[in-house]
Every structure is written in structure tokens, then in C-alpha cells.
C-alpha atoms as a PDB file:
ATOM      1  CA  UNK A   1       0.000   0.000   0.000  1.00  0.00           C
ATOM      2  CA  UNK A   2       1.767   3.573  -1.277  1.00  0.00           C
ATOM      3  CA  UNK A   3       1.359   6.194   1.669  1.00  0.00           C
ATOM      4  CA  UNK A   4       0.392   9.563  -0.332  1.00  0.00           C
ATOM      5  CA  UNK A   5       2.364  12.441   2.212  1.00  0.00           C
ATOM      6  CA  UNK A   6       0.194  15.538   1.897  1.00  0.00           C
ATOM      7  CA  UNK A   7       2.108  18.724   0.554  1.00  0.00           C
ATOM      8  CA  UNK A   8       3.323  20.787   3.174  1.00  0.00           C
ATOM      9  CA  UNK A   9       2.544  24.783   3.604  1.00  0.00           C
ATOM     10  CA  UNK A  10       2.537  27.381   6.246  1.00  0.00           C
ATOM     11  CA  UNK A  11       1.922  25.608   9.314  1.00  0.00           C
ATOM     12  CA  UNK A  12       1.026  28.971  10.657  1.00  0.00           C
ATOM     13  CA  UNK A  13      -0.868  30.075   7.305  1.00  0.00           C
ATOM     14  CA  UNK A  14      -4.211  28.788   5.798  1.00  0.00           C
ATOM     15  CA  UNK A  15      -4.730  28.584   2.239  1.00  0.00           C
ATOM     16  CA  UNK A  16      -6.137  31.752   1.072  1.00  0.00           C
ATOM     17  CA  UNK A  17      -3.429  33.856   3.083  1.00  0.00           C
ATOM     18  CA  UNK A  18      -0.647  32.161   1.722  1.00  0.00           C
ATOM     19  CA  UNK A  19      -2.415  33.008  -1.978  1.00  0.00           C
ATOM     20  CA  UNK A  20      -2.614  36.486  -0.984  1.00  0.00           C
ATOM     21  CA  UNK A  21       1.130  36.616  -0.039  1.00  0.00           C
ATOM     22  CA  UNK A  22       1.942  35.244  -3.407  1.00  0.00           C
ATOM     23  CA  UNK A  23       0.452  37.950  -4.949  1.00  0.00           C
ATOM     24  CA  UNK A  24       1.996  40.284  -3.296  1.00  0.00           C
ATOM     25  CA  UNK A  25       5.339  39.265  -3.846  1.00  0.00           C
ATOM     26  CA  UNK A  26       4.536  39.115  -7.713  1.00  0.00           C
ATOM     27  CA  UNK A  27       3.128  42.703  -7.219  1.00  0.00           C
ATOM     28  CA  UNK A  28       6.273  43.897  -5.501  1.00  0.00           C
ATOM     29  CA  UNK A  29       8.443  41.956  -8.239  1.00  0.00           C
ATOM     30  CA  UNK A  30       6.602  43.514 -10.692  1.00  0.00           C
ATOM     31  CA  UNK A  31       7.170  47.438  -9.278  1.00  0.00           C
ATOM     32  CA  UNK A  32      10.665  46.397  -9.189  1.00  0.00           C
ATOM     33  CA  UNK A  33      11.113  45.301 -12.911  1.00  0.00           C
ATOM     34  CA  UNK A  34       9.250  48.253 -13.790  1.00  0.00           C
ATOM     35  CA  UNK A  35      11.151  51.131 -12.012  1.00  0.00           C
ATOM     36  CA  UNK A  36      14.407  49.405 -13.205  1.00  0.00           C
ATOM     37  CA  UNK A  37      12.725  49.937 -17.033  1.00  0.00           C
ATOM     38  CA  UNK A  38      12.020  53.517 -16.124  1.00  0.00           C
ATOM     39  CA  UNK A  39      15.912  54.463 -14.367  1.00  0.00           C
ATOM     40  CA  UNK A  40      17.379  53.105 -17.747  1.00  0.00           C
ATOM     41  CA  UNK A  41      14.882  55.011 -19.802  1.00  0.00           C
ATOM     42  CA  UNK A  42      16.407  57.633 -22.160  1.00  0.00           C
ATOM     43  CA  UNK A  43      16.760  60.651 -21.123  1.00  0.00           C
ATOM     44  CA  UNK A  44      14.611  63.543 -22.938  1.00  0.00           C
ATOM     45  CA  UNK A  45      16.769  65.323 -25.829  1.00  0.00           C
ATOM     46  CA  UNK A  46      18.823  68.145 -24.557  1.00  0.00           C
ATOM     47  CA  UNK A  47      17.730  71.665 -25.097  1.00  0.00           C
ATOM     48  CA  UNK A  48      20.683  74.087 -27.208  1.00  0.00           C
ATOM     49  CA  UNK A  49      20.994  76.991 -25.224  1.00  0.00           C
ATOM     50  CA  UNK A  50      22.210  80.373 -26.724  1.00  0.00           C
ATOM     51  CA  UNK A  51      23.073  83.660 -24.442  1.00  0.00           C
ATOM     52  CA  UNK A  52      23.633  86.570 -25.260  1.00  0.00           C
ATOM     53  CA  UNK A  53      24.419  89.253 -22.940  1.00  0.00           C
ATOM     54  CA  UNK A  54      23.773  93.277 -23.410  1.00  0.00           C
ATOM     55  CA  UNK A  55      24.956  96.296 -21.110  1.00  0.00           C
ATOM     56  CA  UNK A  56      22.349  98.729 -21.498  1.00  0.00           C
ATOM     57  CA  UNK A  57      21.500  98.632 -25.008  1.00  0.00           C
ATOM     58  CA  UNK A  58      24.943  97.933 -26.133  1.00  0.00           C
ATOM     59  CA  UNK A  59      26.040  94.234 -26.500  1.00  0.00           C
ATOM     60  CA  UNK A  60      29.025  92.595 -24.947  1.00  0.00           C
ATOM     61  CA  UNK A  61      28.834  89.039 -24.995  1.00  0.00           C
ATOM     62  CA  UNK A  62      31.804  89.266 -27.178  1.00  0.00           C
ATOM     63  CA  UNK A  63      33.303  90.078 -23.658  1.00  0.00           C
ATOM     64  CA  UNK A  64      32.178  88.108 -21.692  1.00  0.00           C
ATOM     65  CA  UNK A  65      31.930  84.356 -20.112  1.00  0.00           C
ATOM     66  CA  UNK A  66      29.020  82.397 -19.302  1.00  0.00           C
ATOM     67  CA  UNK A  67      28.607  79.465 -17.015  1.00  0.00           C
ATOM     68  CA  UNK A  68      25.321  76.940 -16.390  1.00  0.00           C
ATOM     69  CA  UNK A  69      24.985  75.328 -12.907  1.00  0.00           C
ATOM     70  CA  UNK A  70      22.156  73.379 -11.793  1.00  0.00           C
ATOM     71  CA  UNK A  71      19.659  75.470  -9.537  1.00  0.00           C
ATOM     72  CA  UNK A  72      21.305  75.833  -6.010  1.00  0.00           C
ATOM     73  CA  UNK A  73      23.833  73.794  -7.156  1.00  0.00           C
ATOM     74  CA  UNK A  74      27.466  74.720  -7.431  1.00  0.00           C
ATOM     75  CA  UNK A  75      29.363  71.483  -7.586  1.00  0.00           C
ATOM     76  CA  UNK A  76      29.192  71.294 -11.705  1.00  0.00           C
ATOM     77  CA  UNK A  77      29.602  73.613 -13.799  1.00  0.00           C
ATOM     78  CA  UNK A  78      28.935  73.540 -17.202  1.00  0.00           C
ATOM     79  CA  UNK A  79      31.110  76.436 -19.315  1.00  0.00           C
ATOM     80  CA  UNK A  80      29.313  77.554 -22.362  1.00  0.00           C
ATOM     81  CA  UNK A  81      31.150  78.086 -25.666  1.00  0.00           C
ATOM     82  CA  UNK A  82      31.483  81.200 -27.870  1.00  0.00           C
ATOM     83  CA  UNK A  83      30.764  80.916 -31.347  1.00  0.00           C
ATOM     84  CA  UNK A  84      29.533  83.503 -33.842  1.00  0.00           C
ATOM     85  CA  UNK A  85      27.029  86.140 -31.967  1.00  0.00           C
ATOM     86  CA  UNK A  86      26.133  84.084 -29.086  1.00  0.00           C
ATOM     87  CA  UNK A  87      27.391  81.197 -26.298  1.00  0.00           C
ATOM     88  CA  UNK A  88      25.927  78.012 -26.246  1.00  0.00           C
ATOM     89  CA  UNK A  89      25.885  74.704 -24.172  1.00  0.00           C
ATOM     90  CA  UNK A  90      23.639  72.082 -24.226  1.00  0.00           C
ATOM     91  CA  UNK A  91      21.518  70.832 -21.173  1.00  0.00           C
ATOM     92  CA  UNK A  92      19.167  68.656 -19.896  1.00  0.00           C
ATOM     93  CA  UNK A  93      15.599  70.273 -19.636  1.00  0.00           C
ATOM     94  CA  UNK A  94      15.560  71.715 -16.250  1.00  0.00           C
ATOM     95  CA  UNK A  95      15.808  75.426 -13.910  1.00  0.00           C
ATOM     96  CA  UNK A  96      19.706  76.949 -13.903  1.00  0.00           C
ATOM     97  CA  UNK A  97      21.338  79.513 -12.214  1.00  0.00           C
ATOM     98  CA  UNK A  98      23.729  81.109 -15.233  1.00  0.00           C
ATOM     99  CA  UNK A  99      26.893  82.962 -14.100  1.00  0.00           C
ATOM    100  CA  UNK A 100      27.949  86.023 -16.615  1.00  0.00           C
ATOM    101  CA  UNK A 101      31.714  87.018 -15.852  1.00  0.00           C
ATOM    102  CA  UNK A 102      32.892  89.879 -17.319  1.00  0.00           C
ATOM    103  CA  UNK A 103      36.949  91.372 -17.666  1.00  0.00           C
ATOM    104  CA  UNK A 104      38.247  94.327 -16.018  1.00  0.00           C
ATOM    105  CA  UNK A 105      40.858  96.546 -16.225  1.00  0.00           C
ATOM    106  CA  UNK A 106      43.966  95.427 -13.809  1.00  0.00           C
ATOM    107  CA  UNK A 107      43.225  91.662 -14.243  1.00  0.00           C
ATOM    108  CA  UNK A 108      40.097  92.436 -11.870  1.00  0.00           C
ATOM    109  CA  UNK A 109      36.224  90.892 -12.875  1.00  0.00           C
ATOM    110  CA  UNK A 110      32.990  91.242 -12.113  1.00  0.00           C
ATOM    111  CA  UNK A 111      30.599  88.347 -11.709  1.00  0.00           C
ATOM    112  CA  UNK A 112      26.596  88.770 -12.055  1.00  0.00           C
ATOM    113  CA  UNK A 113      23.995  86.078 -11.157  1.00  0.00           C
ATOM    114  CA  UNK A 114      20.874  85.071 -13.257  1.00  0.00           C
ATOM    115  CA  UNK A 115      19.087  82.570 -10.855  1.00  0.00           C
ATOM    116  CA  UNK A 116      16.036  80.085 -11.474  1.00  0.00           C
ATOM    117  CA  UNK A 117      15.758  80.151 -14.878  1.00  0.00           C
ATOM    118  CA  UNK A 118      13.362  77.621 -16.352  1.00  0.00           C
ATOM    119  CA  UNK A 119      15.272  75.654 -19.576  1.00  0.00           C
ATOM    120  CA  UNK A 120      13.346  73.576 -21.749  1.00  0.00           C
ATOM    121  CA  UNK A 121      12.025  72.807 -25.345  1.00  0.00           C
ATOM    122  CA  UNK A 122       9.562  75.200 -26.166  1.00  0.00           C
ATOM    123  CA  UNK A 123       7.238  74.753 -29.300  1.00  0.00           C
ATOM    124  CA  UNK A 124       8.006  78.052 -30.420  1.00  0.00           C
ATOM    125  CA  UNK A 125      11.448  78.394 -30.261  1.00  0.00           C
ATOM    126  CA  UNK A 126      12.198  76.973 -33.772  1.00  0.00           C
ATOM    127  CA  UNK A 127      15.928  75.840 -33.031  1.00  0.00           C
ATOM    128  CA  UNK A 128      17.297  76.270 -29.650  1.00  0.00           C
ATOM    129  CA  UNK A 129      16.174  78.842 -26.561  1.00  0.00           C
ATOM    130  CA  UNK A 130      17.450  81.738 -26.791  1.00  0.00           C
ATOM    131  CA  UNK A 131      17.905  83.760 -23.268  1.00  0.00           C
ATOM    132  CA  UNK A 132      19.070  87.753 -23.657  1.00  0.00           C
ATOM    133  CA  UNK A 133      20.658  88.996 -20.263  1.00  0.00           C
ATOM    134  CA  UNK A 134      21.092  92.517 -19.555  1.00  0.00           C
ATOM    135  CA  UNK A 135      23.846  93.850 -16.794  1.00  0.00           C
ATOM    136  CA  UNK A 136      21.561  96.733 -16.187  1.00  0.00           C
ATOM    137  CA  UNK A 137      18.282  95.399 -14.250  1.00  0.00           C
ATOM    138  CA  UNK A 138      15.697  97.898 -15.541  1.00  0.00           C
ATOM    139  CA  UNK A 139      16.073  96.010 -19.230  1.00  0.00           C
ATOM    140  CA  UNK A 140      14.249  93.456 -20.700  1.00  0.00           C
ATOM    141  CA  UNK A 141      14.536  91.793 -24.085  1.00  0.00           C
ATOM    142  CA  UNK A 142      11.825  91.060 -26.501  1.00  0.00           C
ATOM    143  CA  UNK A 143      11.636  88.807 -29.627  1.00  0.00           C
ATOM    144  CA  UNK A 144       9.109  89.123 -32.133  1.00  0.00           C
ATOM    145  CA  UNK A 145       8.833  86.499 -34.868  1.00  0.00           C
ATOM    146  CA  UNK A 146       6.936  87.646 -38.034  1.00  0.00           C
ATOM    147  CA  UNK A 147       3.861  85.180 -39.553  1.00  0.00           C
ATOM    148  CA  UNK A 148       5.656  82.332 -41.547  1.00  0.00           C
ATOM    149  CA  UNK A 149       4.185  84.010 -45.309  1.00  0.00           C
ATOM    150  CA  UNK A 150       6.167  87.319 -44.206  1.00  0.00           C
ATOM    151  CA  UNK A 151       9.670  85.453 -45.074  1.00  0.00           C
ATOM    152  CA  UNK A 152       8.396  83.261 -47.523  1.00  0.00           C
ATOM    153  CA  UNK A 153       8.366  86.080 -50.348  1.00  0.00           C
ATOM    154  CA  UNK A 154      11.628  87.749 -49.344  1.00  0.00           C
ATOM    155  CA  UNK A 155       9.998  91.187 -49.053  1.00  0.00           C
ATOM    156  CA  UNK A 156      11.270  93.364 -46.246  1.00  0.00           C
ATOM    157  CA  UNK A 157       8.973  93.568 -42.873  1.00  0.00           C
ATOM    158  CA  UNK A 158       9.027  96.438 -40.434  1.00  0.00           C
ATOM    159  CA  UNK A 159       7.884  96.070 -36.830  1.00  0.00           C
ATOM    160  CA  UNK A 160       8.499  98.918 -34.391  1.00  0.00           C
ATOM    161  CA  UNK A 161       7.527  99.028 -29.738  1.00  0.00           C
ATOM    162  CA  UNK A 162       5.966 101.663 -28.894  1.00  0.00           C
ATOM    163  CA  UNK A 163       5.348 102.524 -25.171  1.00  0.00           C
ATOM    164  CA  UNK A 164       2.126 101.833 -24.071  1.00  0.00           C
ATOM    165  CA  UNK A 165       0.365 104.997 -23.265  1.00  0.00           C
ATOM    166  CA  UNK A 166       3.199 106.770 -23.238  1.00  0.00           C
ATOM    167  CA  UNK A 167       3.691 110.592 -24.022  1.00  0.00           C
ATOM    168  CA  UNK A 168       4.346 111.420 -27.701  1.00  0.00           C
ATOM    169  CA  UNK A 169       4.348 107.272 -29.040  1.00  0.00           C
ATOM    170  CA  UNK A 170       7.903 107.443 -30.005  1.00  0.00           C
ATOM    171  CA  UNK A 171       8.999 104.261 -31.157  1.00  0.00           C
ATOM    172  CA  UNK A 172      12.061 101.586 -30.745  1.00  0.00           C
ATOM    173  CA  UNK A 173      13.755  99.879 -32.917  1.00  0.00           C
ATOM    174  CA  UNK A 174      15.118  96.253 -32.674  1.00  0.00           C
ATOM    175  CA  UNK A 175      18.677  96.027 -32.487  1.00  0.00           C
ATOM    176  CA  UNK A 176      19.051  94.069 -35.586  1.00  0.00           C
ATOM    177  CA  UNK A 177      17.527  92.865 -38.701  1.00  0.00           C
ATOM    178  CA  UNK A 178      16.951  89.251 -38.888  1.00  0.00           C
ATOM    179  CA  UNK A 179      13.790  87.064 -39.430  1.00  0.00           C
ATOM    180  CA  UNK A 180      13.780  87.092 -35.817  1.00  0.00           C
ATOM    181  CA  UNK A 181      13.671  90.386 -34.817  1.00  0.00           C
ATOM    182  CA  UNK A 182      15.414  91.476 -31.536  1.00  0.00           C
ATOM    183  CA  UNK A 183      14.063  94.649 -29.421  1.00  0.00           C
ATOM    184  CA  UNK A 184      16.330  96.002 -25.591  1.00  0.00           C
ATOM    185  CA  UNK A 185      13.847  97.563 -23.831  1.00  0.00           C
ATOM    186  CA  UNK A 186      13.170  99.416 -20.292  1.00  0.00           C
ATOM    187  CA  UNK A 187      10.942  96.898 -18.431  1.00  0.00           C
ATOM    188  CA  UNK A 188       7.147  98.282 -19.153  1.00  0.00           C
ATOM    189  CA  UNK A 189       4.165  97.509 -21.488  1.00  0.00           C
ATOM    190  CA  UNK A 190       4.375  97.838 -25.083  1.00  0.00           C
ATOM    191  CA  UNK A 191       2.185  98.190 -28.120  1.00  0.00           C
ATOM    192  CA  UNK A 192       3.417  96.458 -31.644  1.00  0.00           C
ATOM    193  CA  UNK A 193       3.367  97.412 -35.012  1.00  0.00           C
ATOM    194  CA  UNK A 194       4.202  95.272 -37.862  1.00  0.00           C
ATOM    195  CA  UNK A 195       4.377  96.246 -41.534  1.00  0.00           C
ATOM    196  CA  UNK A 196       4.882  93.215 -44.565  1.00  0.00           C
ATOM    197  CA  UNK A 197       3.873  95.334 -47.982  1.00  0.00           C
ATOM    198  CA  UNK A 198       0.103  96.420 -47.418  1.00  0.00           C
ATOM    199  CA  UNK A 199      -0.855  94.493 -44.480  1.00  0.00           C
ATOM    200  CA  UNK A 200      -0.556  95.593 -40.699  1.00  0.00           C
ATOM    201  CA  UNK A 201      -0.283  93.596 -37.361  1.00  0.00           C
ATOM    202  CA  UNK A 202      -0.563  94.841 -33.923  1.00  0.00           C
ATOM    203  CA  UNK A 203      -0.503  93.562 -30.320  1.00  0.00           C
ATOM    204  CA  UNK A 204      -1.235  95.823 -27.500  1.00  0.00           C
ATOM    205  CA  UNK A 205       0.092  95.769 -23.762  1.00  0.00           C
ATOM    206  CA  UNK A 206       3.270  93.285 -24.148  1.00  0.00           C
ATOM    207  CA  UNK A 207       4.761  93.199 -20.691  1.00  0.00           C
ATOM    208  CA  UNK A 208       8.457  93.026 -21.116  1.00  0.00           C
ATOM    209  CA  UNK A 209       9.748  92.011 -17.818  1.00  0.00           C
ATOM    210  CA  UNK A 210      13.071  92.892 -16.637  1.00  0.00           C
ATOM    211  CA  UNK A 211      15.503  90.340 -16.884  1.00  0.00           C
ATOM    212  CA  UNK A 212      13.615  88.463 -18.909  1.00  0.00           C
ATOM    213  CA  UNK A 213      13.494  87.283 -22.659  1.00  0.00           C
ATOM    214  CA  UNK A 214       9.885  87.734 -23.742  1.00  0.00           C
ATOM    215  CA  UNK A 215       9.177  85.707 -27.249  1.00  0.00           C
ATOM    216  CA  UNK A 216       5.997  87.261 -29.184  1.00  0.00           C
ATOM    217  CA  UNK A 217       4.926  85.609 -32.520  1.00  0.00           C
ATOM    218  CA  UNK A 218       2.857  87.953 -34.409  1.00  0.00           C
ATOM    219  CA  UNK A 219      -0.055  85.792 -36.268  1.00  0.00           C
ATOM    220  CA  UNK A 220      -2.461  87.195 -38.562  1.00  0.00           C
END
């Protein structure tokens, strides 16, 4: 006669319990293999950043250095190189604190602070962000980009700020002529005015903050 030994489980455990404690070891195993997926997972595409820095109205960031560090962070920094009209580095999506050091006379420098600035891919920016700094505080910087059809033709377009309610409307020019056009401005409110040929655009009250980079996309 065959003796048929029962299969042995929890002797402090009945069934069901020991099913539920099964599960959750699958469930934890589970959480496990995922997070591991999601720490190897690719990072998101870095963002080109371009600076260019401005005393006043006048530009100098032919003359000067610029460094990236992680917010509140100083234990990497990341030097930005100068090419052409601008420096650039890339980074990871993210809030910096950029470092502008400028030359002296007598081997001395001077060192200004741009703190918490937001980096990232933005759907307007059609290459890489552009941030303008300004050593003087009162200044802004605003970009306006024309509708698409306005470079398509190669006719020349015309936009001018004007101060918003301010005495006598005289107007400023930006600071160059490009398909992006470029505008150093007191911090305030402005009124736009854009010119292609015949036609006429205008948007009223742009806050230009100071310090900031303020993009503006004028669309029909």
C-alpha cells in the first residue's frame, strides 16, 4: 500500500493567506522590474541653449563668459562656448542659475547672477532657446517672430515698440535685422506694429519684464 504524504505549507498560514502573499510578492516583483525599465529610460533630448548678454543697449557678450549650474547647485559647472554672436551649451531640460563674468581693467572681474531660470524645449522656439541677459536690471529683451508668409516672399517687414500709453508714441527699434527680430527695452508695457507690404499687425500691452526674454509671434 503507497502512503500519499500531503504537501506541506505554512503551518502557521491557511490557504487563502498564503495566496494572498503570493500575490503580493509578484506585485512587488513587478514594481521592481518596472522602475528598473524607467531608471534606464532615455533621457529627454537636450535643449541648445544660446546667451547673449547686453549692457544697457549695447552688446558685450563678445566680452564676456558664461557658465550653467544646476539650480542651487554649485558642484558642476557647465562652461558655455562662444561661437559667432552668441554662447551656447547644451543641457538637460531643467531650472539653472547662469553665471555672466565679465573682464576688467587690472586683471580684476565682475561676476553677475541670473538665478532660477526655467530651460526647456519650447514649441516656439524653432531651433534652440534663446535667453538675452542685460547687466543693467531695468532692461528686458523682446523677440518678435513675423507670420511664416512674411519670409516666404523675401519682401522686407518692419515692426516697431511703442510705449504703451506713453507721451508722444515714439517708437524703438530692434537692435538688428533678422527674421527674428530682436528689441532692448526698459521693463514696461508695449504696443506692436508690424508692416509686410500692405498688411498691418498689432498687439497691444506686451509686458516686457526685466531680466527676462519675452518671445511674441505675431499671427495674422
Amino acid at each position: 500500500m503507497v502512503s500519499l504524504t500531503p504537501l506541506r505549507y505554512h503551518a502557521d498560514l491557511p490557504m487563502p493567506q498564503l495566496a494572498k502573499r503570493s500575490c503580493m510578492c509578484l506585485c512587488a516583483l513587478a514594481t521592481l522590474a518596472l522602475l528598473s525599465v524607467a531608471s534606464t529610460r532615455a533621457q529627454p533630448p537636450a535643449v541648445t541653449l544660446q546667451v547673449r548678454v547686453f549692457d544697457g543697449v549695447d552688446e558685450v557678450t563678445a566680452d564676456s563668459e558664461v557658465t550653467a549650474y544646476v539650480t542651487d547647485d554649485r558642484t558642476s559647472a557647465l562652461v558655455a562656448t562662444f561661437a559667432s554672436e552668441s554662447h551656447s551649451l547644451e543641457l538637460q531640460p531643467g531650472i539653472y542659475d547662469l553665471q555672466i563674468t565679465m573682464d576688467g581693467i587690472d586683471d580684476t572681474a565682475s561676476v553677475k547672477w541670473y538665478k532660477h531660470l526655467w530651460i526647456q524645449h519650447y514649441p516656439d522656439e524653432l531651433a534652440g532657446h534663446l535667453e538675452v541677459l542685460n547687466l543693467q536690471a531695468v532692461f528686458g529683451a523682446l523677440l518678435v517672430r513675423p507670420p511664416a508668409e512674411w519670409l516666404d516672399n523675401g519682401r522686407p517687414w518692419h515692426v516697431g515698440a511703442f510705449l504703451t500709453e506713453g507721451e508722444g508714441r515714439s517708437g524703438f527699434e530692434p537692435v538688428e535685422s533678422e527674421d527674428l527680430r530682436l528689441f532692448i527695452l526698459p521693463a514696461g508695457h508695449y504696443d506692436l506694429r508690424a508692416r509686410h507690404g500692405a498688411r498691418e499687425l498689432t498687439r497691444e500691452a506686451v509686458e516686457v519684464p526685466a531680466g527676462r526674454t519675452c518671445l511674441i509671434h505675431l499671427i495674422p
